[in-house]
PDB file of N, CA and C in Angstrom:
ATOM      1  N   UNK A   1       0.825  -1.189   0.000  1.00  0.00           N
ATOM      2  CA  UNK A   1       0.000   0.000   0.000  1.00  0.00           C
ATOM      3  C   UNK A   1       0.873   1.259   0.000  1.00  0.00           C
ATOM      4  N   UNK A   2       2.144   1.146   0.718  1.00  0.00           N
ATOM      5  CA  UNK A   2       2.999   2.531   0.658  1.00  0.00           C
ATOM      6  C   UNK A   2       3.320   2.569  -0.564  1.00  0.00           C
ATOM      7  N   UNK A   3       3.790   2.261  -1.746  1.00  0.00           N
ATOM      8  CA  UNK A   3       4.299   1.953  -2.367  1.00  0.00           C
ATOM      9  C   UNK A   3       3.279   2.378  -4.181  1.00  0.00           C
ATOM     10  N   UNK A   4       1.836   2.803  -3.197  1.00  0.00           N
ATOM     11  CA  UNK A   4       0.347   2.977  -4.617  1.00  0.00           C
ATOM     12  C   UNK A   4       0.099   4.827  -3.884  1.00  0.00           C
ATOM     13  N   UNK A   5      -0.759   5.036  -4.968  1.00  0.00           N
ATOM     14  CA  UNK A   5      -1.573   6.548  -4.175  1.00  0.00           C
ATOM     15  C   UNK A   5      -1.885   6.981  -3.403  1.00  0.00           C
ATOM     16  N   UNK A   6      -2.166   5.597  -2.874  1.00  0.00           N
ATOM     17  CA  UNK A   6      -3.257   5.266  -1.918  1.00  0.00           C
ATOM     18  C   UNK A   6      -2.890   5.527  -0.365  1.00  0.00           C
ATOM     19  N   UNK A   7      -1.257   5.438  -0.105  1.00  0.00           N
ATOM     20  CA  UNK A   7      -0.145   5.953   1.153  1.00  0.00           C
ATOM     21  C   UNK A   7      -0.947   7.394   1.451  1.00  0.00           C
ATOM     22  N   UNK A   8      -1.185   8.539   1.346  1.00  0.00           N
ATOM     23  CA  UNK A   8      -1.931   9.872   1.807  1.00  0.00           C
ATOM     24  C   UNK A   8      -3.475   9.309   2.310  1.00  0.00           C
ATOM     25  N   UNK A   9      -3.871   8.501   1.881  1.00  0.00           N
ATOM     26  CA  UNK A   9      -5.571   8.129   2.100  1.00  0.00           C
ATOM     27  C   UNK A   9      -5.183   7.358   3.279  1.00  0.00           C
ATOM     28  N   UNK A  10      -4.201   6.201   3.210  1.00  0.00           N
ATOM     29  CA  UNK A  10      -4.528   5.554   4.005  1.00  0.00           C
ATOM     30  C   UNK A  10      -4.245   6.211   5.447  1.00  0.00           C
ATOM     31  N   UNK A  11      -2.733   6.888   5.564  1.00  0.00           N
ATOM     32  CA  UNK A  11      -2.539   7.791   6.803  1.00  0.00           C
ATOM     33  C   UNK A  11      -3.609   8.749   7.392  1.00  0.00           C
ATOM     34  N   UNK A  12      -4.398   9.303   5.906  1.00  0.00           N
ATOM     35  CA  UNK A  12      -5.924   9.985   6.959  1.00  0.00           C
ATOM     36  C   UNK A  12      -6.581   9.261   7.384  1.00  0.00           C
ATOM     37  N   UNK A  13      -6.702   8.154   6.629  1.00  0.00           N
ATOM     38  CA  UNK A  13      -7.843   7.271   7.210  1.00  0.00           C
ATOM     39  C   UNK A  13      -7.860   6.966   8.245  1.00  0.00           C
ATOM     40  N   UNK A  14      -6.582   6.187   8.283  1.00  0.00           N
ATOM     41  CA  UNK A  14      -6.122   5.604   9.998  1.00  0.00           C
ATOM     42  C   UNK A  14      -5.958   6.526  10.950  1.00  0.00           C
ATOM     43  N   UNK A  15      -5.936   7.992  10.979  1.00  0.00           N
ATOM     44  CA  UNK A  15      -5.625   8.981  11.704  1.00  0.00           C
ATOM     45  C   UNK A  15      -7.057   9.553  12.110  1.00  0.00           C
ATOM     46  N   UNK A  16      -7.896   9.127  11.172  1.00  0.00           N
ATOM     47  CA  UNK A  16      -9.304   9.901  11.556  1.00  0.00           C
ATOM     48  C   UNK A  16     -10.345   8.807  12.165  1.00  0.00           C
ATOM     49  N   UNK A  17      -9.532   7.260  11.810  1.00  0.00           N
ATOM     50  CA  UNK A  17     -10.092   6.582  12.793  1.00  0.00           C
ATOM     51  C   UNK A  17      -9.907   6.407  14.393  1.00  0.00           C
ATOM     52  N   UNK A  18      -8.480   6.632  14.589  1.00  0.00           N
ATOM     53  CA  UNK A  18      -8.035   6.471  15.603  1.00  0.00           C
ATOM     54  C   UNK A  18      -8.317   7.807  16.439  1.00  0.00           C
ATOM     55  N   UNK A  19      -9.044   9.249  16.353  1.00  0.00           N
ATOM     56  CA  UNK A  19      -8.831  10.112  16.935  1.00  0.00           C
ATOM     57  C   UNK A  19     -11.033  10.002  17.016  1.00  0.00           C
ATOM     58  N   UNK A  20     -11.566   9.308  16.275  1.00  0.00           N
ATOM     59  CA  UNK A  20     -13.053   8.643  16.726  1.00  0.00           C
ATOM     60  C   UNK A  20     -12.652   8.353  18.078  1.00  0.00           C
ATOM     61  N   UNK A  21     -12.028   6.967  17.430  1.00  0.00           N
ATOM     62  CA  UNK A  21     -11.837   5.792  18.943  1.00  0.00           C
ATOM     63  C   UNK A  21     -11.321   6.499  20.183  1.00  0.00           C
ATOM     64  N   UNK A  22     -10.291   7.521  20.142  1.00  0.00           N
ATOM     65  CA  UNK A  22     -10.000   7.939  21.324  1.00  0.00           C
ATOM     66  C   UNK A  22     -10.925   9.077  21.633  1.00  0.00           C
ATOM     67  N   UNK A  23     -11.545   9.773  20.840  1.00  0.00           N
ATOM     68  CA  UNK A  23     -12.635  10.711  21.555  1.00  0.00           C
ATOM     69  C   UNK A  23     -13.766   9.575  22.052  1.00  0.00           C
ATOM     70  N   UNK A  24     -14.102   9.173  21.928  1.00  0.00           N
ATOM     71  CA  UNK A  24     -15.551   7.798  22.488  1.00  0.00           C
ATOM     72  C   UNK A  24     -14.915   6.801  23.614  1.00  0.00           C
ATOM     73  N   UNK A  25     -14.133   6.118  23.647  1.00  0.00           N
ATOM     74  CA  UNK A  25     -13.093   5.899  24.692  1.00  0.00           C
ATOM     75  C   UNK A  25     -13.707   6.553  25.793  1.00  0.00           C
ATOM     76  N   UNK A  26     -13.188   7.658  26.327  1.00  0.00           N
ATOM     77  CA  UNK A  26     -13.523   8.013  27.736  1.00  0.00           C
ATOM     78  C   UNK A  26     -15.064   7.512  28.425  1.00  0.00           C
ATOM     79  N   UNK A  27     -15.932   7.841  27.121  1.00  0.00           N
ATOM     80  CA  UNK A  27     -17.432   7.433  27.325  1.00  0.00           C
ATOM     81  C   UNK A  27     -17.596   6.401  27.660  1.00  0.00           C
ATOM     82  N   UNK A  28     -16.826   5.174  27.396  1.00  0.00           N
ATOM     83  CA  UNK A  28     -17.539   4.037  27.185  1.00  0.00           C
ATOM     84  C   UNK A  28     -17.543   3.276  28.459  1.00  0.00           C
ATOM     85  N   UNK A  29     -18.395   2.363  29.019  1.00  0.00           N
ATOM     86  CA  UNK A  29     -18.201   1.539  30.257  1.00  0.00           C
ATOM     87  C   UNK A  29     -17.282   0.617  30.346  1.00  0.00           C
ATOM     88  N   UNK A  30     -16.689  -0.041  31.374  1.00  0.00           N
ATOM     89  CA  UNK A  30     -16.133  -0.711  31.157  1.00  0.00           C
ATOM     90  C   UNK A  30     -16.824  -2.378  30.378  1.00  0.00           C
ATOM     91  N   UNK A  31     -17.974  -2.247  31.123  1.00  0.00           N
ATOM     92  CA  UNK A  31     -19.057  -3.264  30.012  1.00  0.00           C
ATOM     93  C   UNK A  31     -19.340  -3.530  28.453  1.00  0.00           C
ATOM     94  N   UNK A  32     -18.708  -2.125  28.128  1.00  0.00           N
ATOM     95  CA  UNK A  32     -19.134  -1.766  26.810  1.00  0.00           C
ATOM     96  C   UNK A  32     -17.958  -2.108  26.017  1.00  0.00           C
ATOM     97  N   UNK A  33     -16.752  -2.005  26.832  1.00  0.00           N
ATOM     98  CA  UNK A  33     -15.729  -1.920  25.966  1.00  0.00           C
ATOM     99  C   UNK A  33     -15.321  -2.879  24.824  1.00  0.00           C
ATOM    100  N   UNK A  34     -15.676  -4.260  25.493  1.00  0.00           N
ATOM    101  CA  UNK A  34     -15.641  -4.910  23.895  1.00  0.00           C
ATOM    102  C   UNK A  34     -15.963  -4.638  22.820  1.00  0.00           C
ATOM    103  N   UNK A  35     -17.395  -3.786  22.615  1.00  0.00           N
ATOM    104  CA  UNK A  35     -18.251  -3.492  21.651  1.00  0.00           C
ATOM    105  C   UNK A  35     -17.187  -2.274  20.951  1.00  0.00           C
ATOM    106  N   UNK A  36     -16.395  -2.206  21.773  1.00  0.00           N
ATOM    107  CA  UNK A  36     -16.030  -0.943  21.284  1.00  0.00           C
ATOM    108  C   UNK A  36     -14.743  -0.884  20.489  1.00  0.00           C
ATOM    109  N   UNK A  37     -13.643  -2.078  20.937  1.00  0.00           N
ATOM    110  CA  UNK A  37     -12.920  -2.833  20.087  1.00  0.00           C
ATOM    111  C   UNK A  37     -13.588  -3.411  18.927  1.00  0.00           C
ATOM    112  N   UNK A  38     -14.588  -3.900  19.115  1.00  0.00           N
ATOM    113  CA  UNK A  38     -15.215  -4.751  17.639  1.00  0.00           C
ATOM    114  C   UNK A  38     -14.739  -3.322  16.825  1.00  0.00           C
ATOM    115  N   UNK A  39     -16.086  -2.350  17.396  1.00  0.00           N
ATOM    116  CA  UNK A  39     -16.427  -1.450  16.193  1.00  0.00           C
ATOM    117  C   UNK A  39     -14.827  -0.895  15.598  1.00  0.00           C
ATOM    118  N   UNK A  40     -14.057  -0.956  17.152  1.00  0.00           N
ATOM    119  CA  UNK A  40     -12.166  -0.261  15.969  1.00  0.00           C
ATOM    120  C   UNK A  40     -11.573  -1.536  15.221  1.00  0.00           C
ATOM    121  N   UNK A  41     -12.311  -2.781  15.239  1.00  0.00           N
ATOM    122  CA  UNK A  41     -11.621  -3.846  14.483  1.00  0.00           C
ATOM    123  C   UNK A  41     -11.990  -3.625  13.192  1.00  0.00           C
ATOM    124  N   UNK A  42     -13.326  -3.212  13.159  1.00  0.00           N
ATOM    125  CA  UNK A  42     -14.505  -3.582  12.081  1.00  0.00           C
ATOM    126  C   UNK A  42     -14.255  -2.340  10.960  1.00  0.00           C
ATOM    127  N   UNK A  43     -13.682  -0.906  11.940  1.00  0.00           N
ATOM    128  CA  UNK A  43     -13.365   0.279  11.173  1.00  0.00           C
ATOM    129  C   UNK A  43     -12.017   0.393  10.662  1.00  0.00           C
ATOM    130  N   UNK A  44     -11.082  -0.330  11.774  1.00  0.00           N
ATOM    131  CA  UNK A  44      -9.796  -0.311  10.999  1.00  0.00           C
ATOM    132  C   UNK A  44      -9.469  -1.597   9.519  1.00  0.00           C
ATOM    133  N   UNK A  45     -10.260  -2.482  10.106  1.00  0.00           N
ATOM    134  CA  UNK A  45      -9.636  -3.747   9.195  1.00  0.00           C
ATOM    135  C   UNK A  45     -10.751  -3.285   7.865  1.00  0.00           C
ATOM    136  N   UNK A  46     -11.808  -3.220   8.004  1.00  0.00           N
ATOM    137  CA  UNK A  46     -12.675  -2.669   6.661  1.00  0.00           C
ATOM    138  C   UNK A  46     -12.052  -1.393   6.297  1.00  0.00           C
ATOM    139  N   UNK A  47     -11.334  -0.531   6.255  1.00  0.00           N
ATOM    140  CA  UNK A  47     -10.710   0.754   5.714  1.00  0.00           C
ATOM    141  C   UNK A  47      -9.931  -0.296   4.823  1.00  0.00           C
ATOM    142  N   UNK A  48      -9.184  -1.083   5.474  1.00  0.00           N
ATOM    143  CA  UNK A  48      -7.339  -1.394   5.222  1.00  0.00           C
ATOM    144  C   UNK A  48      -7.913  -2.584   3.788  1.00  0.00           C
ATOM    145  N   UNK A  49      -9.043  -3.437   3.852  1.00  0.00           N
ATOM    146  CA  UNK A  49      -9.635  -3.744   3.047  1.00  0.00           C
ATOM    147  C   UNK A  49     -10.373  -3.084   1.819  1.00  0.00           C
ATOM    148  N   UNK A  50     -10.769  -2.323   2.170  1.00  0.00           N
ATOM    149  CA  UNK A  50     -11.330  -1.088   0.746  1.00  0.00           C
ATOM    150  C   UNK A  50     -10.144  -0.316   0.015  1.00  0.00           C
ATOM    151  N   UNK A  51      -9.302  -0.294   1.232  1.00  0.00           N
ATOM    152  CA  UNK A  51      -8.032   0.737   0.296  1.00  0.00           C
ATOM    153  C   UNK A  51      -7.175  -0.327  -0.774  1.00  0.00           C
ATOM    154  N   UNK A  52      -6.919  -1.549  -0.252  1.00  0.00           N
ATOM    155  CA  UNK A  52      -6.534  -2.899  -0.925  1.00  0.00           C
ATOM    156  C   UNK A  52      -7.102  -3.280  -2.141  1.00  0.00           C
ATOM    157  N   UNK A  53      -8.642  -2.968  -1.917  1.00  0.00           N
ATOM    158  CA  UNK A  53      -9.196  -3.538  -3.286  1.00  0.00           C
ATOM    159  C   UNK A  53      -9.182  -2.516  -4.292  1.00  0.00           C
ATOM    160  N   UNK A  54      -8.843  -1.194  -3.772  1.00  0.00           N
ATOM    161  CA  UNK A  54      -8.866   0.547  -4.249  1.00  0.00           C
ATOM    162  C   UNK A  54      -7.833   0.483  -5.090  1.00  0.00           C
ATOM    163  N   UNK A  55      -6.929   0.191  -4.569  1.00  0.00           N
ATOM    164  CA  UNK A  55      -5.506   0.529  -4.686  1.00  0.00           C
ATOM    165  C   UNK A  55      -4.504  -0.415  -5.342  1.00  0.00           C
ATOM    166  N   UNK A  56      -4.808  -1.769  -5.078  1.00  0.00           N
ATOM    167  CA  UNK A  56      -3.878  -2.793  -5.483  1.00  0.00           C
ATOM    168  C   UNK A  56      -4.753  -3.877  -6.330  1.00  0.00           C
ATOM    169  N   UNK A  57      -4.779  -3.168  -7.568  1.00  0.00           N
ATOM    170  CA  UNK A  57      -6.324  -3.709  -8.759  1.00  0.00           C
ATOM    171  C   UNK A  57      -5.833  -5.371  -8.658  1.00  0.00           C
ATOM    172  N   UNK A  58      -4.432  -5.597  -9.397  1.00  0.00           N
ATOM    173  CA  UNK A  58      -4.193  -7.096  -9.147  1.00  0.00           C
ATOM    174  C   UNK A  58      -4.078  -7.721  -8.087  1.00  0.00           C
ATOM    175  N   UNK A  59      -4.576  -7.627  -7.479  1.00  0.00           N
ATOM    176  CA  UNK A  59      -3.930  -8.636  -5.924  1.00  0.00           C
ATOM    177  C   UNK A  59      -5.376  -8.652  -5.416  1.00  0.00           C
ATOM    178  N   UNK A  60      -5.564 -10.017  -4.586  1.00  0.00           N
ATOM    179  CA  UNK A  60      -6.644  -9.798  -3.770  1.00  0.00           C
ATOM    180  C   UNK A  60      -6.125 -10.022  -2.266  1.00  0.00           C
ATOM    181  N   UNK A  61      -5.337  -9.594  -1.799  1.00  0.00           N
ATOM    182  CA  UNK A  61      -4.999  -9.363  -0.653  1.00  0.00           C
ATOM    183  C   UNK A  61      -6.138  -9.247   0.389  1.00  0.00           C
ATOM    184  N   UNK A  62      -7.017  -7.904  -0.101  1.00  0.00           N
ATOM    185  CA  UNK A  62      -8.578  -7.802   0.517  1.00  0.00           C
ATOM    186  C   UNK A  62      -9.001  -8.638   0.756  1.00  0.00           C
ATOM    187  N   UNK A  63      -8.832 -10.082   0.082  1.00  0.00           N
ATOM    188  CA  UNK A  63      -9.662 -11.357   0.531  1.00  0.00           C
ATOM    189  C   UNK A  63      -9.790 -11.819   2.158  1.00  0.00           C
ATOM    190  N   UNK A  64      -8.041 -11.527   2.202  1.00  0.00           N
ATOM    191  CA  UNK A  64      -6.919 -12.000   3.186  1.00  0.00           C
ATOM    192  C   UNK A  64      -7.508 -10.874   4.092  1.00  0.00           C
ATOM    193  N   UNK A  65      -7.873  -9.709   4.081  1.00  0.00           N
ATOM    194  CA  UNK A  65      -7.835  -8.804   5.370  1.00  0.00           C
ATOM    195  C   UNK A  65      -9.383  -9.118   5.656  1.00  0.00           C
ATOM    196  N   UNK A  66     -10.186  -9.077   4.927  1.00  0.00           N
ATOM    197  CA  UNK A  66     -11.830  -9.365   4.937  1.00  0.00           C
ATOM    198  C   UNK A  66     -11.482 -10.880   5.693  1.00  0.00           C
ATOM    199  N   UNK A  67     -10.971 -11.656   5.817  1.00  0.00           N
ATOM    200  CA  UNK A  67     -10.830 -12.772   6.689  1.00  0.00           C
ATOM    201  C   UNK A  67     -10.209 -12.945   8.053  1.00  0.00           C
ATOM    202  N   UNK A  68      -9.971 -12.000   8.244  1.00  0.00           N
ATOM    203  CA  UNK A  68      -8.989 -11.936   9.193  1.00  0.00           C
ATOM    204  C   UNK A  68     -10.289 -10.980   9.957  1.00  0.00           C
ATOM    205  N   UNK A  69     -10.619  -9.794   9.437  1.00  0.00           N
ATOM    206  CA  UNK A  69     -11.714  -9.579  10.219  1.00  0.00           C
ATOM    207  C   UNK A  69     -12.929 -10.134  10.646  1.00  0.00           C
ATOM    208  N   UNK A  70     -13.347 -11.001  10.373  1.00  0.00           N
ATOM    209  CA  UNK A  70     -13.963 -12.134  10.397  1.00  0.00           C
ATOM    210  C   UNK A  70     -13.943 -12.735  11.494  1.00  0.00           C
ATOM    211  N   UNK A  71     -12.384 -13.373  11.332  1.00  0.00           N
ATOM    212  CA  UNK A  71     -12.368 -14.179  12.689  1.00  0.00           C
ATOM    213  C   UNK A  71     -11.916 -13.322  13.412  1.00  0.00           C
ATOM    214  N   UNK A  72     -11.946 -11.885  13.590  1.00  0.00           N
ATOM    215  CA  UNK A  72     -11.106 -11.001  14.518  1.00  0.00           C
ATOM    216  C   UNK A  72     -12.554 -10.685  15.308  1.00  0.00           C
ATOM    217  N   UNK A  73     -13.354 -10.645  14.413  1.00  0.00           N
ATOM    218  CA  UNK A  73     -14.785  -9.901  15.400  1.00  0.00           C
ATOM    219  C   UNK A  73     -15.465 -11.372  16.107  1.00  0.00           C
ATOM    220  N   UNK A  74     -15.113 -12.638  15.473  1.00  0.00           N
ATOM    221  CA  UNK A  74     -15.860 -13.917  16.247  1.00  0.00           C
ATOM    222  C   UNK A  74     -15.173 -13.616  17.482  1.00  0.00           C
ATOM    223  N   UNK A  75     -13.586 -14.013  17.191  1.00  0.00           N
ATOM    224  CA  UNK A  75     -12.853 -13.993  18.669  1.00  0.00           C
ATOM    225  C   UNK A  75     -13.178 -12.758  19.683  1.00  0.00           C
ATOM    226  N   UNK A  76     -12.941 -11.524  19.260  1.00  0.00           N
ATOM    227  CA  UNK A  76     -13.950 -10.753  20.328  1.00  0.00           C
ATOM    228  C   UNK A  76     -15.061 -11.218  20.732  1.00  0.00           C
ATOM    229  N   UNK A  77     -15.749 -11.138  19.695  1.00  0.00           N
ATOM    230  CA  UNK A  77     -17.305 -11.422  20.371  1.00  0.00           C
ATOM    231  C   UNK A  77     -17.388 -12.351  21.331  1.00  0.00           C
ATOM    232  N   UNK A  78     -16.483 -13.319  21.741  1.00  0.00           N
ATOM    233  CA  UNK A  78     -16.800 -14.701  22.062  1.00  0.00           C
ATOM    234  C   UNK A  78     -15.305 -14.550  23.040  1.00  0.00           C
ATOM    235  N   UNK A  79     -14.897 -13.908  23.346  1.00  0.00           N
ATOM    236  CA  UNK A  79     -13.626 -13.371  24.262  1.00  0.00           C
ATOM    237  C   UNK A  79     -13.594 -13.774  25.682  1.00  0.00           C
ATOM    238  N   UNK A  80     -14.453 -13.316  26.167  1.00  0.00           N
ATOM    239  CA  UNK A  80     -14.907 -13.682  27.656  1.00  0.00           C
ATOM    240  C   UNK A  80     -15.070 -15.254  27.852  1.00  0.00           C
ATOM    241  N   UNK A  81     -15.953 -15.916  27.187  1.00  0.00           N
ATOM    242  CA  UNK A  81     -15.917 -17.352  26.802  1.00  0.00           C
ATOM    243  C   UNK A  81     -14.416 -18.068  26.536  1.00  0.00           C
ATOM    244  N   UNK A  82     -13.917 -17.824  26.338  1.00  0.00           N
ATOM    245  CA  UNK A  82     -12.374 -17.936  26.134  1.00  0.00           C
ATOM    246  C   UNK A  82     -11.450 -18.423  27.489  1.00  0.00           C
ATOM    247  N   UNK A  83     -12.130 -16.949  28.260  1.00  0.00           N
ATOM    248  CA  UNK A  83     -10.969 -16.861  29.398  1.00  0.00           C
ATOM    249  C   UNK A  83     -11.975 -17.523  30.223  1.00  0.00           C
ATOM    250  N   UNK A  84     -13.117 -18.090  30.050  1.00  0.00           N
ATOM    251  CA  UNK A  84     -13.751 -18.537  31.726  1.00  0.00           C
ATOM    252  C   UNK A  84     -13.131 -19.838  31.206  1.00  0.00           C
ATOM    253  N   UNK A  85     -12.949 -20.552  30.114  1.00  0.00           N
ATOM    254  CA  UNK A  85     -12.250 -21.974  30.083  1.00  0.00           C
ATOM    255  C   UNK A  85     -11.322 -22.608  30.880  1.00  0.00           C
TER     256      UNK A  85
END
């Protein structure tokens, strides 16, 4: 991705996601907080996926990040279940 156009998009992107997450942060409960990782899994890994399929026409790499978020939001979701094992 550094390497296509797409290096300026992606640094806003990730910069305007990460300054969401830390303004909402303070708000959130500690109950809530998983939900709240999903949603920065779901916003960072779907950006990094759209800019992939944007940006890098031959490659489906996107396949690879769209999968990974996948099992990134099961394993959250299902996190707590994990550790009472």
């Amino acid at each position: 991705m550094s390497e296509t156009s797409g290096k300026i998009v992606d640094r806003w992107g990730r910069g305007v996601i990460l300054v969401i997450i830390l303004c909402t942060f303070p708000s959130v409960s500690t109950n809530d907080m998983n939900w709240l990782l999903i949603l920065y899994l779901i916003l960072l890994l779907g950006f990094q996926s759209i800019l992939e399929w944007k940006y890098l026409k031959n490659s489906k790499q996107y396949v690879t990040t769209l999968i990974f978020l996948i099992l990134g939001v099961i394993i959250m979701y299902n996190i707590e279940y994990f550790f009472q094992l």
